[in-house]
Protein backbone atom coordinates (compact mmCIF):
# COMPACT_ATOMS: atom_id res chain seq x y z
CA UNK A 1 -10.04 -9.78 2.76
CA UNK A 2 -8.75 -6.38 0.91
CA UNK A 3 -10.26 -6.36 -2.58
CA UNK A 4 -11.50 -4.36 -5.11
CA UNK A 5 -10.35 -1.25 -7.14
CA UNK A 6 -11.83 2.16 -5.82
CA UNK A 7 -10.90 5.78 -7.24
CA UNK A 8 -11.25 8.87 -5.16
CA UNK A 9 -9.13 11.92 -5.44
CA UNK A 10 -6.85 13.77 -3.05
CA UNK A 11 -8.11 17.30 -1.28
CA UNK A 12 -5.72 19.94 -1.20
CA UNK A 13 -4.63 18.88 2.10
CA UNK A 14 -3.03 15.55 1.00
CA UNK A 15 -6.57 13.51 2.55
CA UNK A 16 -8.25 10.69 0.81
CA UNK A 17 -11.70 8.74 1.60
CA UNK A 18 -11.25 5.17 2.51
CA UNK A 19 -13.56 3.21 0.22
CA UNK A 20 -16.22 2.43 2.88
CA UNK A 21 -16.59 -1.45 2.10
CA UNK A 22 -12.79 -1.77 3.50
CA UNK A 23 -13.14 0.22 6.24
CA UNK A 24 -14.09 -2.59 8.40
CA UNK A 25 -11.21 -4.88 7.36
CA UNK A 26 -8.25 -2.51 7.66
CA UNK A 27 -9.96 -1.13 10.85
CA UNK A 28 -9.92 2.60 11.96
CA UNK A 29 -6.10 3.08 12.63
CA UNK A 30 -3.45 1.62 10.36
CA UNK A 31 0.08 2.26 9.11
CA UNK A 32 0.99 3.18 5.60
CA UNK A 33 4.48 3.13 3.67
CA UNK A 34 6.31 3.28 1.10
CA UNK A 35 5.47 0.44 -1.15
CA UNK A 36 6.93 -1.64 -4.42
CA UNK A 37 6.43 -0.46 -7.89
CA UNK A 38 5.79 3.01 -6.78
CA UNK A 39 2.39 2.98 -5.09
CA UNK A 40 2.05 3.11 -0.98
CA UNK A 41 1.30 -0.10 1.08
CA UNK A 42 -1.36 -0.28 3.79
CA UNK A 43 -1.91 -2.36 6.52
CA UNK A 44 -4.62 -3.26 9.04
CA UNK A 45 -2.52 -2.77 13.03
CA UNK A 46 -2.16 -7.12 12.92
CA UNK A 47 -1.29 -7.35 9.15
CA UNK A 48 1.22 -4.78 10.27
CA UNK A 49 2.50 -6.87 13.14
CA UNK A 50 3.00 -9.98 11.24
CA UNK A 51 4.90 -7.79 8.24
CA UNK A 52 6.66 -5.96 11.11
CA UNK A 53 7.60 -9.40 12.83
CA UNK A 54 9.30 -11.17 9.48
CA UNK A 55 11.24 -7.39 9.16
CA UNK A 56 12.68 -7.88 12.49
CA UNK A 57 14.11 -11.36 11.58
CA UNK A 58 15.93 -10.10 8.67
CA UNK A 59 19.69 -10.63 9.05
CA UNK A 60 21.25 -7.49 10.16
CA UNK A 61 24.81 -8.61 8.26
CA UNK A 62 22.94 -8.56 4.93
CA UNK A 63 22.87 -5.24 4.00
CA UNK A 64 19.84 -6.08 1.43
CA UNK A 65 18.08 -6.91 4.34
CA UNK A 66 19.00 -3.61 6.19
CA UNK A 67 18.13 -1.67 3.00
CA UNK A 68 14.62 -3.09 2.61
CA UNK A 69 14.00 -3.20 6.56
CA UNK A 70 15.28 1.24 5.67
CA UNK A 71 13.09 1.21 3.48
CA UNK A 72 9.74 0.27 4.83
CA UNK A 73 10.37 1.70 8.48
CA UNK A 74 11.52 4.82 7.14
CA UNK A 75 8.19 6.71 5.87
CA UNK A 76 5.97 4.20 8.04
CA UNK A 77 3.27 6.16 9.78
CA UNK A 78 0.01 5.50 11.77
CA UNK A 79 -3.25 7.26 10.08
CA UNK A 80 -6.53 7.00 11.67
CA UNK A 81 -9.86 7.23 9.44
CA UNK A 82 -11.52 10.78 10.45
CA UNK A 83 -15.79 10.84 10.85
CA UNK A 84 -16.01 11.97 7.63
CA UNK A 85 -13.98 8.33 6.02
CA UNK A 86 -10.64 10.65 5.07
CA UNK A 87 -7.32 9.86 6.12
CA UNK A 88 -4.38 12.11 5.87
CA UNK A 89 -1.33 10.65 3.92
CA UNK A 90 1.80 12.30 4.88
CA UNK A 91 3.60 14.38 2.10
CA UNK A 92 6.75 12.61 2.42
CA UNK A 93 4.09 9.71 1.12
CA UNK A 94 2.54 11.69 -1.07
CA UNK A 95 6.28 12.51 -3.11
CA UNK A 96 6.86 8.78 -3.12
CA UNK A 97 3.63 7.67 -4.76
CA UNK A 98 3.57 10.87 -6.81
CA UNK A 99 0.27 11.44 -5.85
CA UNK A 100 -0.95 14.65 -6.47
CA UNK A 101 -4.79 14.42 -7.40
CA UNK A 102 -6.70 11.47 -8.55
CA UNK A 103 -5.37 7.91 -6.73
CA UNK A 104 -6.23 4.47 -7.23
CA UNK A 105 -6.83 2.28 -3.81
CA UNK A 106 -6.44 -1.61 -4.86
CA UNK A 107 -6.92 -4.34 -2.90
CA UNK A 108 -4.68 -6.94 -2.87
CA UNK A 109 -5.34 -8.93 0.02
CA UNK A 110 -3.90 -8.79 3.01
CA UNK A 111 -3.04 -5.23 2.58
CA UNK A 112 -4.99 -1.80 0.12
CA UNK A 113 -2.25 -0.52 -2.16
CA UNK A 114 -2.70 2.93 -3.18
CA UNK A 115 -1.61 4.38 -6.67
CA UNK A 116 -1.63 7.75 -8.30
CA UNK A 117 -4.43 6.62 -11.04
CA UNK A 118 -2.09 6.97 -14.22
CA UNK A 119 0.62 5.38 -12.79
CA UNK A 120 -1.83 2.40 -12.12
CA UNK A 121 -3.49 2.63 -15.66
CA UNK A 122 0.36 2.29 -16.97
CA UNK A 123 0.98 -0.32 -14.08
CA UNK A 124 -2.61 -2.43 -14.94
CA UNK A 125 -1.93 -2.53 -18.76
CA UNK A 126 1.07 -4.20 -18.81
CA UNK A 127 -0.27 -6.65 -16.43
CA UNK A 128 -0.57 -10.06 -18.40
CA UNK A 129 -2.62 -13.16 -16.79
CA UNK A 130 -1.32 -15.39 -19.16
CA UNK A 131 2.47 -14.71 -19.08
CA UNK A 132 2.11 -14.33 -15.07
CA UNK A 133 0.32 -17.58 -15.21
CA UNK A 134 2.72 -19.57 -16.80
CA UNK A 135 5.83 -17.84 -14.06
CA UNK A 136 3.76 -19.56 -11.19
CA UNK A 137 4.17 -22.44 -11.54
CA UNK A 138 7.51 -22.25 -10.18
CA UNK A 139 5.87 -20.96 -6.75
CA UNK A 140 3.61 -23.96 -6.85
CA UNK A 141 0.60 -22.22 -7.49
């Protein structure tokens, strides 16, 4: 499972360290995109099949559906982990997530998110336990 919270920062070629205690769960190649909220998703190759396989069953009349289908295809890349535990994230990536230095690689899971770090201190401090608890309830949690 993805967990944790790990800061590193950008080199000037647009390459961040993967955190080494999730190297072995999101495996050596993976695909990154575009992700909610502003940060950049990132999946292990079979978390990326399943996403990839509930995409494809999207209606293709809806246009929401072919929007957010656009939308996560469109800057979805394959990066593989170099020997030194860097990975190159695309600038196209880069301009989405406004990342430009210091970055923020959360685990959440099934997949790492990965934020620019005061984008994720503004993100994490409106974050509230207690009013998110009482909204699931609804989801039967």
């Amino acid at each position: 499972m993805l967990i944790g919270e790990y800061e590193h920062s950008l080199d000037v070629k647009g390459r961040l360290i993967m955190p080494a205690k999730l190297r072995q769960d999101i495996g050596e190649k993976f695909i990154i995109t575009k992700g909610l909220d502003g940060c950049l998703f990132v999946f292990s190759q079979n978390e990326w099949l399943n996403f990839e396989t509930k995409l494809k069953a999207l209606p293709l009349s809806d246009k929401n559906a072919r929007n957010f289908v656009r939308f996560f295809l469109s800057g979805a890349t394959e990066c593989e982990i170099d020997k030194q535990g860097r990975f190159l994230i695309p600038s196209n990536l880069r301009e989405a997530a406004k990342l430009s230095k210091d970055a923020v690689i959360v685990g959440v899971g099934t997949r790492l998110e990965i934020w620019d770090k005061e984008t994720w201190q503004k993100c994490d401090e409106t974050i509230s336990a207690d009013e998110i608890a009482e909204n699931m309830t609804m989801l039967g949690i």
